[in-house]
Protein backbone atom coordinates (compact mmCIF):
# COMPACT_ATOMS: atom_id res chain seq x y z
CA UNK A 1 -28.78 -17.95 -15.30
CA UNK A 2 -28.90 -14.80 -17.58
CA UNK A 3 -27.45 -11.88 -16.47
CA UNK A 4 -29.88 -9.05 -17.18
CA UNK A 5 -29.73 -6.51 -13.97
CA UNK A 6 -26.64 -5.46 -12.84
CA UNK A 7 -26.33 -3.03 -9.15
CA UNK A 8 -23.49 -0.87 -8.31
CA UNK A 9 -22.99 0.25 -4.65
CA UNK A 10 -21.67 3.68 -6.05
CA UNK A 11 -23.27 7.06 -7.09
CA UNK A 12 -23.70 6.83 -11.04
CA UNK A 13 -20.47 8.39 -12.81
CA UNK A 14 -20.69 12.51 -14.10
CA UNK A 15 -19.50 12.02 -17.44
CA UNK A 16 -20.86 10.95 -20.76
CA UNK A 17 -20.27 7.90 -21.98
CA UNK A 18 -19.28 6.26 -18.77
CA UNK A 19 -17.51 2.92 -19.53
CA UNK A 20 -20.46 1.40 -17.59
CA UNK A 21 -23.01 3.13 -19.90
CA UNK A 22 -21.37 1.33 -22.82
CA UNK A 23 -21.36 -2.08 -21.35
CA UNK A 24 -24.73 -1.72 -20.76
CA UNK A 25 -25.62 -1.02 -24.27
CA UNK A 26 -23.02 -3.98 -25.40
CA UNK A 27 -24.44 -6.31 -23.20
CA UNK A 28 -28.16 -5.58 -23.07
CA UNK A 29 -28.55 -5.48 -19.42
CA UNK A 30 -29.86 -2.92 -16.96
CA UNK A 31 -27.37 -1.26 -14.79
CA UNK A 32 -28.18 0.79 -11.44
CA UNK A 33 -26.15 2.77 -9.15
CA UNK A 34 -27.20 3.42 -5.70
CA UNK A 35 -24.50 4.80 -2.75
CA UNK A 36 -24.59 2.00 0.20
CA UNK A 37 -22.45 4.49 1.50
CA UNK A 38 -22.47 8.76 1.51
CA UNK A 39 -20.02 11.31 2.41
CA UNK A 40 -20.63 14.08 5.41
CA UNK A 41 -18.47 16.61 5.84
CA UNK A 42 -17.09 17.55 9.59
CA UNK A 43 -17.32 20.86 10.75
CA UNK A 44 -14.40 23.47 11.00
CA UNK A 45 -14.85 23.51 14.99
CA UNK A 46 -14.32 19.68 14.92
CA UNK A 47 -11.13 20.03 12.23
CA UNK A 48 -10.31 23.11 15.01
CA UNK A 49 -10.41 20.21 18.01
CA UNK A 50 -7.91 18.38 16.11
CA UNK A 51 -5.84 21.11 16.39
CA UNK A 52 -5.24 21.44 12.97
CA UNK A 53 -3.85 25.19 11.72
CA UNK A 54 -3.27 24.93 7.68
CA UNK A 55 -0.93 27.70 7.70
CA UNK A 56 1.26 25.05 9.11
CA UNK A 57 1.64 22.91 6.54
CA UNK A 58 3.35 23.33 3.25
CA UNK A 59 2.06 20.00 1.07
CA UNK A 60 -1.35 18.46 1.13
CA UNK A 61 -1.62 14.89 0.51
CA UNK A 62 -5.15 13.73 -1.59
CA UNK A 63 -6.15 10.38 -2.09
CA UNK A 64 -9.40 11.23 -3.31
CA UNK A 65 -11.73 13.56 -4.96
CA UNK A 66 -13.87 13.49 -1.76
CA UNK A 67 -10.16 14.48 -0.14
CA UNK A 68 -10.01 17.83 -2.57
CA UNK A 69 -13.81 18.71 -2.01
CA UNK A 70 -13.53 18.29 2.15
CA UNK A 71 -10.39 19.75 2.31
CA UNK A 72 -11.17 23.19 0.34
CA UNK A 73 -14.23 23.47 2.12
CA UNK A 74 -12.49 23.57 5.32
CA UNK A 75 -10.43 26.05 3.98
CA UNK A 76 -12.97 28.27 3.47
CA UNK A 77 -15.02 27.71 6.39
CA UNK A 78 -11.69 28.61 8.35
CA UNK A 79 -11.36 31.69 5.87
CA UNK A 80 -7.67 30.46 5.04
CA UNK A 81 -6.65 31.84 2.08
CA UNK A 82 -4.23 29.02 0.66
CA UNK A 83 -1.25 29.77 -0.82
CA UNK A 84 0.16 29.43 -4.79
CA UNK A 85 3.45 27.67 -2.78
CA UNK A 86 1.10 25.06 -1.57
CA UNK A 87 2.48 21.17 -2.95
CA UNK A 88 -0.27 19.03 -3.97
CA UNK A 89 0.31 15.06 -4.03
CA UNK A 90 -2.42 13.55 -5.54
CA UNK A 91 -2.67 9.70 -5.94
CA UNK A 92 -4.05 9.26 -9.22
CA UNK A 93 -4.54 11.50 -12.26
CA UNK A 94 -7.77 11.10 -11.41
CA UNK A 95 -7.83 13.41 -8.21
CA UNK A 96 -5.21 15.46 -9.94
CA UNK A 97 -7.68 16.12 -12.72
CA UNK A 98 -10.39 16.41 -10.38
CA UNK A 99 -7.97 19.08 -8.42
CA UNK A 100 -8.35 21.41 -11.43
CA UNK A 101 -12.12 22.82 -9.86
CA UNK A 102 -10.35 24.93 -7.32
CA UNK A 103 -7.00 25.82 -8.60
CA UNK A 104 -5.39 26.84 -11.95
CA UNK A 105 -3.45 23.45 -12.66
CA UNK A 106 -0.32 24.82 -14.69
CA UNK A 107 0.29 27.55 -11.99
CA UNK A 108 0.78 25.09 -9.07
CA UNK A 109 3.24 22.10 -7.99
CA UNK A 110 0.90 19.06 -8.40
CA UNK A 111 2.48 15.75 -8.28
CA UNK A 112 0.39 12.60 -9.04
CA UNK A 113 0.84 8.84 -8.38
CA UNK A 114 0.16 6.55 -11.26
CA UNK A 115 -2.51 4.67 -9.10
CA UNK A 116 -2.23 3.13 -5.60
CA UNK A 117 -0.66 5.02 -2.62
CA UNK A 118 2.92 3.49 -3.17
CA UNK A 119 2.76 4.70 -6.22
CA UNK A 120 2.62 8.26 -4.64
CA UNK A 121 4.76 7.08 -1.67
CA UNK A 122 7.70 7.91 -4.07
CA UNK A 123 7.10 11.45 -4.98
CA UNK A 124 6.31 12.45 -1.16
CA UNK A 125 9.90 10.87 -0.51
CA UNK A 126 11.70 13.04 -2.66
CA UNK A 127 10.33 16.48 -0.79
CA UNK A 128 11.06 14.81 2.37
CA UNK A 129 11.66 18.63 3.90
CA UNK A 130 7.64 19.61 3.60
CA UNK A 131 4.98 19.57 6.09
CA UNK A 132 2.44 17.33 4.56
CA UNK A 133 -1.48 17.13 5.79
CA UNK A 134 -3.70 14.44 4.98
CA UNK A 135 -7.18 15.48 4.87
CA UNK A 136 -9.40 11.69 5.04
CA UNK A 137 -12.32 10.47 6.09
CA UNK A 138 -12.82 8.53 9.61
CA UNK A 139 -11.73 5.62 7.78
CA UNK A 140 -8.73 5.38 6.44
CA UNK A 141 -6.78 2.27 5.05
CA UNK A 142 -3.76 1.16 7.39
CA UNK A 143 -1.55 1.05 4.49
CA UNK A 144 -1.33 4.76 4.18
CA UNK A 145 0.14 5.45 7.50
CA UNK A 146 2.43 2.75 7.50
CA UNK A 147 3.81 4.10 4.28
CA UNK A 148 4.32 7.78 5.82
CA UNK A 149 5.45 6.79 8.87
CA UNK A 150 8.15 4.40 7.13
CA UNK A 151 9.94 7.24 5.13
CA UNK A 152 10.00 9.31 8.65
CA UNK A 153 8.00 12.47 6.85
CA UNK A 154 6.48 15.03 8.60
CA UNK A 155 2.94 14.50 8.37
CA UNK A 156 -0.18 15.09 10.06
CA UNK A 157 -4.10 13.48 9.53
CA UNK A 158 -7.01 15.49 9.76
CA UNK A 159 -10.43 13.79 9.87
CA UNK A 160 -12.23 16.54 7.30
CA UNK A 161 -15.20 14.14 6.35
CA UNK A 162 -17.13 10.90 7.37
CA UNK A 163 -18.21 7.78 5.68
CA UNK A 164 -22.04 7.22 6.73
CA UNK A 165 -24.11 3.91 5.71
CA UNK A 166 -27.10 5.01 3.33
CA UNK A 167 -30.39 3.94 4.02
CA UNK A 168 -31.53 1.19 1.70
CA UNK A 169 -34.75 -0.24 3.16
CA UNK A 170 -36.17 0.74 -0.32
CA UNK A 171 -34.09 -2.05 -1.79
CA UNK A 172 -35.66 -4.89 0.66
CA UNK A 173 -37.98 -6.52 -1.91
CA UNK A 174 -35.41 -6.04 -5.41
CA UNK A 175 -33.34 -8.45 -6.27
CA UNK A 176 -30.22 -8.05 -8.75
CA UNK A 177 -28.61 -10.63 -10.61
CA UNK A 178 -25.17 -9.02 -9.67
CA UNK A 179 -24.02 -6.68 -6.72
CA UNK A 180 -20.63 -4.94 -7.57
CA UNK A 181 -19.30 -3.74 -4.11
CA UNK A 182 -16.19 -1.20 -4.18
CA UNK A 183 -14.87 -1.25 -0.43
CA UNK A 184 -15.91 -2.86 3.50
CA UNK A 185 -17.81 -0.17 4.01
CA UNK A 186 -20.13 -1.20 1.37
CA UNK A 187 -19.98 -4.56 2.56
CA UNK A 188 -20.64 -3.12 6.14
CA UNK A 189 -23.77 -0.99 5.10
CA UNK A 190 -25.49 -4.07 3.01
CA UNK A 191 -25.70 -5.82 6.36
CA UNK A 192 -26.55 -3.07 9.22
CA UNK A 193 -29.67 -2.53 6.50
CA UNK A 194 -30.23 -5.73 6.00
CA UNK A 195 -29.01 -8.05 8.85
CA UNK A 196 -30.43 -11.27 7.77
CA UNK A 197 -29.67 -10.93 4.02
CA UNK A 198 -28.98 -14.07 1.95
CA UNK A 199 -27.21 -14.01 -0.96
CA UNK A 200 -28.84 -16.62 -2.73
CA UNK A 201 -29.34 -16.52 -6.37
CA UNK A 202 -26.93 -12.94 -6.25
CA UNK A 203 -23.38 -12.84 -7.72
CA UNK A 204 -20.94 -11.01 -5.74
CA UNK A 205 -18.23 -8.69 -7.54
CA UNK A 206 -15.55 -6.66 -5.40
CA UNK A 207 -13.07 -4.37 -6.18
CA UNK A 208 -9.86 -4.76 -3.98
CA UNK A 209 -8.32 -7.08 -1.39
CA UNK A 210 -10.27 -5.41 1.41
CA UNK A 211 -13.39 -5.51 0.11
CA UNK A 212 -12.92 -8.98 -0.53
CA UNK A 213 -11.57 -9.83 2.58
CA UNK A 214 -15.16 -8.25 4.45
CA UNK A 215 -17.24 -10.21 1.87
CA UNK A 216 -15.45 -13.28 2.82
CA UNK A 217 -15.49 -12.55 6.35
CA UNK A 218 -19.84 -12.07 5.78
CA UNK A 219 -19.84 -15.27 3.96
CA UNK A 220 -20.62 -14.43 0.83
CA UNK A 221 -19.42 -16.32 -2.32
CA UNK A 222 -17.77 -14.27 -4.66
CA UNK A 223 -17.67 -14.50 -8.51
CA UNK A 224 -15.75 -11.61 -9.83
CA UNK A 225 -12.86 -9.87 -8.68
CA UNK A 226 -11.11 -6.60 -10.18
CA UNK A 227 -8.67 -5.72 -10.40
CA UNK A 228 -6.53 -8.69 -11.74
CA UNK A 229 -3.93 -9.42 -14.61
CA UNK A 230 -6.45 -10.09 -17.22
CA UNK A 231 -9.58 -7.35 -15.74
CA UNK A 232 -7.95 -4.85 -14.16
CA UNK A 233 -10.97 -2.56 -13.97
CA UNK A 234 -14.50 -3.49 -12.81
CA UNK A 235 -16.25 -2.95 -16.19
CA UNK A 236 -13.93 -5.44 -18.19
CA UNK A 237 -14.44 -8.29 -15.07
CA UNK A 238 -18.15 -7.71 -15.52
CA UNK A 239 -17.71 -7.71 -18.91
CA UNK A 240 -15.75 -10.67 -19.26
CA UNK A 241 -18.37 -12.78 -16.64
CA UNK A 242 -21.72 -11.25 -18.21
CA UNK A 243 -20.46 -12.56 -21.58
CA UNK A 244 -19.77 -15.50 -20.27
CA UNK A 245 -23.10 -16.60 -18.46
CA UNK A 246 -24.99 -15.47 -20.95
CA UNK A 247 -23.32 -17.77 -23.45
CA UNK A 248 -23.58 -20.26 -21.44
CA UNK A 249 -27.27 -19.82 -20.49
CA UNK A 250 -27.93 -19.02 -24.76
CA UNK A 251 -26.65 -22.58 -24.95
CA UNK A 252 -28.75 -24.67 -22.78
């Protein structure tokens, strides 16, 4: 079957150019983006309840750019005025770049991971002496506090924002010749809208071990995986399989 309509479970990317905005001029196919899942920020009072004071800590640990937005808006909500002695550990250059709309990069101690958590692990372990807060979302892979907790760090998690399922009953009657799913929760909200979904004629991608793990556990069948040896992003393994079935359905 042709691949001509591609979905991904993700808010569309904010730059030009977008590596998905190329393949879908290389490949001729239609590409979507629509959140399964959306971010809500918790209140100060219920960061408060935590009994979190950020004058306490001297590093902040970011995993994400949803990390850097939740965690200065707390900040200002509390009326904190942070620091310029404030350590930032961010785990990609990604969120590093991304840390750049609220402070003025070159005049702060920003260290960055090259892409996973244990990556980042090995930074935080050389300024074992700081007091390091981890603003996340209600949901938060078990890797990470293993990892802290292993190099005996003084560390701290404050739920600053929560992971909601989207509502999608808009989507009931489209169908998509490929779903490209980036985590569980993705996984989780395709099913609490749609309880009795069949997959069908659908290709399943996922990004991860964990999201593959929840789309096995559903039953789904999956086609592509990122990130591997030979794809290690998402476009490339869409790439890679669009080119592929297309050839193969040009030939018959």
């Amino acid at each position: 079957m042709k691949v001509k309509t591609i979905l991904i479970s993700q808010p569309e990317p904010k730059i030009e150019n977008s590596p998905y905005s190329e393949l879908e001029n290389k490949l001729n196919v239609k590409i979507d983006f629509i959140p399964f899942i959306h971010v809500d920020g918790v209140d100060c009072r219920d960061v408060r309840q935590q009994k979190i004071d950020l004058s306490n800590f001297t590093a902040i640990i970011l995993t994400s750019r949803n990390a850097v937005d939740h965690f200065f808006r707390i900040a200002e909500e509390m009326r904190y005025k942070i620091p310029n002695t404030l350590k930032y550990f961010c785990q990609s250059e990604a969120v590093a770049y991304y840390l750049q709309k609220y402070v003025v990069y070159r005049k702060r101690k920003i260290y960055v991971g090259k892409r996973t958590f244990q990556d980042l692990i090995v930074n935080i372990k050389k300024h074992s002496d700081e007091k390091f807060l981890l603003p996340s979302s209600d949901v938060l892979k078990p890797v990470i506090p293993q990892q802290l907790d292993k190099i005996g760090v003084d560390w701290k998690r404050g739920i600053f924002y929560k992971t909601v399922v989207s509502d999608l009953s808009h989507l009931k009657d489209v169908f998509y010749d490929i779903l490209v799913f980036f985590s569980p929760s993705g996984i989780k909200s395709l099913y609490e809208n749609f309880p009795d979904y069949e997959q069908k004629d659908t290709k399943i991608a996922v990004f991860g071990n964990s999201t593959l793990k929840a789309a096995k556990e559903q039953g789904l069948k999956i086609e592509i995986k990122a990130p591997t040896p030979k794809t290690p992003s998402m476009t490339m393994a869409l790439e890679n399989y669009v080119k592929e079935q297309n050839k193969k359905s040009k030939a018959k």
